[in-house]
Structure formats: C-alpha cells, structure tokens
Protein backbone atom coordinates (compact mmCIF):
# COMPACT_ATOMS: atom_id res chain seq x y z
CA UNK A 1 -6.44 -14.14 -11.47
CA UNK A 2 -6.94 -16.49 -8.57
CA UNK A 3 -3.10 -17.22 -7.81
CA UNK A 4 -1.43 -15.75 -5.20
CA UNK A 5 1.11 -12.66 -5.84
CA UNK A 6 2.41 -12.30 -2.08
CA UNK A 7 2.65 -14.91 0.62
CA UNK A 8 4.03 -13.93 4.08
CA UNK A 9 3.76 -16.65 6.17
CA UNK A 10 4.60 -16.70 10.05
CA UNK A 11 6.54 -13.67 9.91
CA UNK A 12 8.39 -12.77 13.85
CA UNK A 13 10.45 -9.57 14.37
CA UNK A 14 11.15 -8.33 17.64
CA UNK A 15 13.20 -5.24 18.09
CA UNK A 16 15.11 -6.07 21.44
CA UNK A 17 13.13 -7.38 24.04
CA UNK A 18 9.62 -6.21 21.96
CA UNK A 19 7.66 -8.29 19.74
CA UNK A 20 6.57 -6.38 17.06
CA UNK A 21 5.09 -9.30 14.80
CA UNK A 22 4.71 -12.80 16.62
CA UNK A 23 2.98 -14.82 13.68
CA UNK A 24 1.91 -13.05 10.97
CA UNK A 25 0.53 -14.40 7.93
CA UNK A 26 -1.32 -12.62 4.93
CA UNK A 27 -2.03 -14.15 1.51
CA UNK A 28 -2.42 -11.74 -1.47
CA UNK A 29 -4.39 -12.21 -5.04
CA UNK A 30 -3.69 -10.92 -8.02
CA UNK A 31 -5.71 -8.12 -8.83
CA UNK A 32 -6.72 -7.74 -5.15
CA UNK A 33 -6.94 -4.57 -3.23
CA UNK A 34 -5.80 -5.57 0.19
CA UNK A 35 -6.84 -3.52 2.95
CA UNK A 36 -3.93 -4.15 6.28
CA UNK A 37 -6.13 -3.44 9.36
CA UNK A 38 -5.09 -2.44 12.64
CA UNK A 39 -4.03 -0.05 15.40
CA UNK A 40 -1.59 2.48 15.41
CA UNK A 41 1.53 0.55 16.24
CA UNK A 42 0.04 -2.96 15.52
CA UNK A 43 3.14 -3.64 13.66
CA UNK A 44 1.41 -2.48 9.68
CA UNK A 45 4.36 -0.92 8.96
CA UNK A 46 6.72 -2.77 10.45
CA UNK A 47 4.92 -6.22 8.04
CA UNK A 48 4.95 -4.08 5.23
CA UNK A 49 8.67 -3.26 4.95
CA UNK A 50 9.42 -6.81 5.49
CA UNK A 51 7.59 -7.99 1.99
CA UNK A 52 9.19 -4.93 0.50
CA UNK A 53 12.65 -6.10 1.44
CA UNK A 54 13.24 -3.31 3.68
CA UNK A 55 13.67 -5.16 7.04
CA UNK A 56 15.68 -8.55 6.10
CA UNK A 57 15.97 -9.55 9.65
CA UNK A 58 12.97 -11.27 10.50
CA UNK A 59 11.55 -15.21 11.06
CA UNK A 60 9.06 -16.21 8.56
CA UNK A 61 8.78 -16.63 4.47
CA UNK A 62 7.81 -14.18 2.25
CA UNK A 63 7.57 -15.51 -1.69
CA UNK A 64 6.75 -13.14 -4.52
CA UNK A 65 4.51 -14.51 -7.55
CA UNK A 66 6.80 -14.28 -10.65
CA UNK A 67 5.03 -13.11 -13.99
CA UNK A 68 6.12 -14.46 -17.48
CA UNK A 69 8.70 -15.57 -15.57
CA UNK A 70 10.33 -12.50 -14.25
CA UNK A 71 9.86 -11.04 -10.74
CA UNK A 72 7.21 -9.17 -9.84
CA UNK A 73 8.08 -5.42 -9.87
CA UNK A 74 6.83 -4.38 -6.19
CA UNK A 75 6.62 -0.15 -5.53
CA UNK A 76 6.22 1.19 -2.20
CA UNK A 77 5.23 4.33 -0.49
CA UNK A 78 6.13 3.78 3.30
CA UNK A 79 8.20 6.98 4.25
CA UNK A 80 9.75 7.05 0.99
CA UNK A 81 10.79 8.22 -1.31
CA UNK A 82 13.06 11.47 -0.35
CA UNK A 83 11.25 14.95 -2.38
CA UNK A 84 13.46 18.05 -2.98
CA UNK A 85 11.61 20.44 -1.63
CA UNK A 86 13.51 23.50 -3.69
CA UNK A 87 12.78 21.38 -6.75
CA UNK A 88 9.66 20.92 -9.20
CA UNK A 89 7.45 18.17 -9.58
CA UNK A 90 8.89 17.26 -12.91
CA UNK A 91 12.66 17.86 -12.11
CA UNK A 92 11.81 15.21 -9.08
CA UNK A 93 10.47 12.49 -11.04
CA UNK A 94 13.82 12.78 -13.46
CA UNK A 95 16.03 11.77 -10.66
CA UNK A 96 13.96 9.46 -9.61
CA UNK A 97 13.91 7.99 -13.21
CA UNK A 98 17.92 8.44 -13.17
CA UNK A 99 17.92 6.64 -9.74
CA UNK A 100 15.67 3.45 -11.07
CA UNK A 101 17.74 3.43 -14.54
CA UNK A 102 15.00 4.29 -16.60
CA UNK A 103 14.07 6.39 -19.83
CA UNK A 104 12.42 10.03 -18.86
CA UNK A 105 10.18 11.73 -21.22
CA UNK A 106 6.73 10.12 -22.40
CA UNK A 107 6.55 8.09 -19.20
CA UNK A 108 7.13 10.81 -16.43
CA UNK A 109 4.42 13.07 -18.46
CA UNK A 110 2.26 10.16 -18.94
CA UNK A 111 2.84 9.62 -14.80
CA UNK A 112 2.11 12.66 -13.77
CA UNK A 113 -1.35 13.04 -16.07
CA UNK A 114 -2.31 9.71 -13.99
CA UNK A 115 -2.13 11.31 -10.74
CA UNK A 116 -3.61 14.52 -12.05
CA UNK A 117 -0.38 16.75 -11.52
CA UNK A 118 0.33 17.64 -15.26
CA UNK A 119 -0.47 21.08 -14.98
CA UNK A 120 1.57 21.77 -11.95
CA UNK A 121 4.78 19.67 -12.87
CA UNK A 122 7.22 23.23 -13.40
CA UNK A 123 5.75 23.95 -9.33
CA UNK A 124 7.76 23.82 -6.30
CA UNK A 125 7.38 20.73 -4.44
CA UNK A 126 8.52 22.91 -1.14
CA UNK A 127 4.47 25.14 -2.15
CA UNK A 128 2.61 21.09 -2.86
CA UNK A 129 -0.41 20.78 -0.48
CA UNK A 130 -0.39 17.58 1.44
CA UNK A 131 -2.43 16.09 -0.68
CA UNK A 132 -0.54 16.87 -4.17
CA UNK A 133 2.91 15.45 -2.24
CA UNK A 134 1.31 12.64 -1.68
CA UNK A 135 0.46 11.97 -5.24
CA UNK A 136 3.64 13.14 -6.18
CA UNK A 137 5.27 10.17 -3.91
CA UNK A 138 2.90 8.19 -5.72
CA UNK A 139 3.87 8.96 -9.25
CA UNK A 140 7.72 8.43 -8.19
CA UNK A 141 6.33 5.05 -7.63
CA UNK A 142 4.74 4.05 -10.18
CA UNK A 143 7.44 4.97 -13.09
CA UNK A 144 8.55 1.34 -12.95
CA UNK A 145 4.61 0.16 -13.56
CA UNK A 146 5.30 -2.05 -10.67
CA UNK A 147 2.72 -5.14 -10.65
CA UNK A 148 2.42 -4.68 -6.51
CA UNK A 149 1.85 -1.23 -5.01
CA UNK A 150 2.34 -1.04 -1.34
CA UNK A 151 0.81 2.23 0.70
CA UNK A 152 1.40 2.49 4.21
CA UNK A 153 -1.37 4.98 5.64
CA UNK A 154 -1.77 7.43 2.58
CA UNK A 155 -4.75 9.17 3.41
CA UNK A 156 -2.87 10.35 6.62
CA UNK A 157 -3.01 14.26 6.94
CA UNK A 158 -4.95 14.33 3.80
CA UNK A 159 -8.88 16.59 3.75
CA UNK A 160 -11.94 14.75 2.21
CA UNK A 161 -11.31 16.12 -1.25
CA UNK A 162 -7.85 14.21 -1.11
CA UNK A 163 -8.84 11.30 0.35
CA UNK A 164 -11.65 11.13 -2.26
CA UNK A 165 -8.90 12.06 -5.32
CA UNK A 166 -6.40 8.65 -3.76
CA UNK A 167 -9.15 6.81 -3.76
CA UNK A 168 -9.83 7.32 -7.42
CA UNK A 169 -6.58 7.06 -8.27
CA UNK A 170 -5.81 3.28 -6.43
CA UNK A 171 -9.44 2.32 -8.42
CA UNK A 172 -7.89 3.18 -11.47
CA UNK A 173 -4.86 1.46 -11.15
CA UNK A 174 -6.57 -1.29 -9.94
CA UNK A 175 -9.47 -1.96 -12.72
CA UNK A 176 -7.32 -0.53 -15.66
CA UNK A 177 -3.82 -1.67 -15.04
CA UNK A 178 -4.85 -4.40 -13.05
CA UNK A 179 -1.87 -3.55 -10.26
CA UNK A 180 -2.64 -5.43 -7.12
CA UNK A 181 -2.58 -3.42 -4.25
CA UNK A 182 -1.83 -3.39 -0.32
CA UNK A 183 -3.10 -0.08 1.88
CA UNK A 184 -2.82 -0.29 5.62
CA UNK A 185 -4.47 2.21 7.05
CA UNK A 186 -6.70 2.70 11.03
CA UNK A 187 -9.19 4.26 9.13
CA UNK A 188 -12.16 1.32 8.39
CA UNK A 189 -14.38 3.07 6.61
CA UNK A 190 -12.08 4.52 3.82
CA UNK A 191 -10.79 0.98 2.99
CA UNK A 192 -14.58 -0.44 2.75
CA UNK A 193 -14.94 1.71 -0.32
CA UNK A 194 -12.00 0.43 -1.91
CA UNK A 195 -10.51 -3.01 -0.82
CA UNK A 196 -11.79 -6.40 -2.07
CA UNK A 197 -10.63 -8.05 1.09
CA UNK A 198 -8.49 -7.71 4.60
CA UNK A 199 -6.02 -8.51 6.93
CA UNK A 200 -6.89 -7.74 10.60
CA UNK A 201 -3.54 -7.12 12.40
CA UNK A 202 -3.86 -7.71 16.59
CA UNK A 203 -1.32 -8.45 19.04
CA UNK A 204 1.32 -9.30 16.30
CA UNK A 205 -1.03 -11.43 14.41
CA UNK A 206 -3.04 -11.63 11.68
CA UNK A 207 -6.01 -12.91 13.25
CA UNK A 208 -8.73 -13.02 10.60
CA UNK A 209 -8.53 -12.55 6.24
CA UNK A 210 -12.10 -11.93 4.95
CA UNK A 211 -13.31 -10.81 2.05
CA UNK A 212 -15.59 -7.77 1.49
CA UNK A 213 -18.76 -10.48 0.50
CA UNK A 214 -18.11 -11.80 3.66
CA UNK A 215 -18.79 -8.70 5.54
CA UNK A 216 -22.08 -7.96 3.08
CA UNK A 217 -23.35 -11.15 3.49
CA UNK A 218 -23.61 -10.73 7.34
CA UNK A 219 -24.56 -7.23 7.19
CA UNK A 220 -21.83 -5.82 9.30
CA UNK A 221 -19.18 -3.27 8.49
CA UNK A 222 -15.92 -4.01 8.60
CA UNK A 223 -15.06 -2.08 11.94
CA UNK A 224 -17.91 -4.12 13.39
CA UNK A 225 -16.12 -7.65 11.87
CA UNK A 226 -12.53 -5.91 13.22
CA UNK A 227 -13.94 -5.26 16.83
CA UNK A 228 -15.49 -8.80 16.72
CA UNK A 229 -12.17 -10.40 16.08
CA UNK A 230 -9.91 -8.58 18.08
CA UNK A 231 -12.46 -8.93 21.12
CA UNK A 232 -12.40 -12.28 21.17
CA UNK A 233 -16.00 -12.17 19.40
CA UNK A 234 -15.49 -15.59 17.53
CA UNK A 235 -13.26 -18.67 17.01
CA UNK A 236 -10.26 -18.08 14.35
C-alpha cells in the first residue's frame, strides 16, 4: 500500500501570456486521501484536469500506477458530468451507464444505496437540493468502481448536514473499497477531518507535501502549516 498510484512531476501550463502551473509536483499513495490545498485560482483545478487527461497540453509527466496489470480506472467530478435536469436520478445514471459501456441494473441500484439516494432515484433531478446533485454526480462516477476518485471543491454550496453526509461517504470509499482519493478544496478545516496527507498549491507550485502526523506531531493545524509555507515561514 506504500507504492505510488499518481505521479505528476514538474507540470507547466500557461494559458497565453499567464502561468497557471510553473512546477508542480504531487506524489499520490495508494489508499491515500489527498487533500490539494490552495487559493481560489491557485491553479487546483487547472492540475487536476491535467492527471485526468482533460488538459493534454501541458510540460511535465504524469504516470498512472497500473493494477494487475491493467490501468488504473481514474473517475472525476470537476464540472462534470452533464445532469438532465427534466430527468430522474435513476434514468440519469442509465445513460451514463450507456455512455461508459456498461451493464445497468444491480450496479446503478447498488450506486445509488452508496450515496444514500435509493429512495429518491424515480425524483426529478431539476427538484435535487445541492447537496443530493452533488451525490448524484458522485454516483455517475463511481459506476466504473474507479481505483482513483478525483473531486474538485465538492463541498462548494453545500450546508453542514451535506458537508457532513460527503464526508462520510469519501470515508467509506476510502476504508471499505480502499479507492484512493484526491479533494481540492480552500476550505482547511474540512480536509483535516478527512485527508491522510496534502499538497499545498502557491504561486504555481507545490511548495510543501506533509502528512497529517506531521501536522499532529507539531501541534499545528493545517491552515497554520499552509500559512507557514506560503509565507515564507520555513525552508522547502
């Protein structure tokens, strides 16, 4: 469980004249919940689509950890995918299932029942709370039981009681399926509950990984470790 399932290393995009990413490096472990640190428009996103395959025109190398020899199955929720809003919950995940070539039945059921939206699968997507699209996005993801799940700010917009119900949810997955796991998000504290170690994205850079131990052992949080390192705080 030590090896590692995603390498980006010395990733560069610029979009025109602007830098977006300069040299950015993470390195991701199996079984890992990786928390993606940094300000709005730090360039999270922009990293993220680039080890999804989404932006092919960078500098850099990303490599993918193969398992039993086949590629890693990597899912993604960063503005996608597409709802019908004048459709149900269940009709949804059946085109996605006809869009990813797979079986529907046991496995869309089974989906929903993970992300707690069995009993409203015959509901309009167009009368889903924030919260229940959101977990809706996520069960369109996970249909392929992808081996890397990638969430770009997904407690955005959501209350406490669905920020509490995702974080459940990405535990679960985690311990029980043992899907490794990347979440950007600004918000610190959230991510402390949940990630076993981070990336802190500055000025294009990832300037410091650390592990949550790390954090403990000094007694700081991790927004105190964040404004440390993008301060100038200490060496890295």
């Amino acid at each position: 469980m030590n090896r590692y399932m995603i390498k980006a290393e010395h990733i560069k995009k610029k979009y025109g004249k602007n830098t977006i990413l300069q040299d950015a490096s993470i390195h991701v472990k199996q079984g890992e919940i990786y928390g993606l640190i940094g300000k709005n428009g730090s360039g999270k996103t922009t990293l993220l689509r680039i080890i999804t395959g989404l932006i092919q025109d960078f500098e850099g190398k990303v490599s993918v950890a193969k398992i039993d020899n086949q590629e890693s199955k990597i899912s993604a929720v960063i503005n996608t995918p597409s709802l019908f809003l004048n459709m149900t919950a269940l009709e949804n995940m059946k085109e996605q299932a006809i869009l990813l070539g797979l079986q529907s039945g046991k496995k869309i059921e089974q989906t929903l029942k993970i992300v707690g939206l069995e009993k409203n699968e015959n509901k309009l997507v167009g009368k889903f709370s924030l919260g229940m699209t959101q977990r809706l996005k996520l069960a369109m993801t996970l249909l392929e039981s992808p081996d890397i799940l990638i969430l770009d700010e997904p407690v955005n917009g959501l209350d406490p009681d669905g920020i509490a119900d995702l974080r459940k949810l990405l535990l679960h997955l985690n311990r029980t399926n043992g899907t490794t796991i990347i979440v950007s998000s600004h918000i610190l504290s959230e991510l402390e509950q949940i990630a076993t170690c981070f990336g802190i994205l500055h000025n294009g850079e990832i300037v410091k990984e650390l592990y949550i131990q790390e954090a403990l052992q000094n007694g700081k949080s991790i927004e105190a470790l964040y404004m440390q390192y993008t301060k100038g705080g200490l060496q890295h």
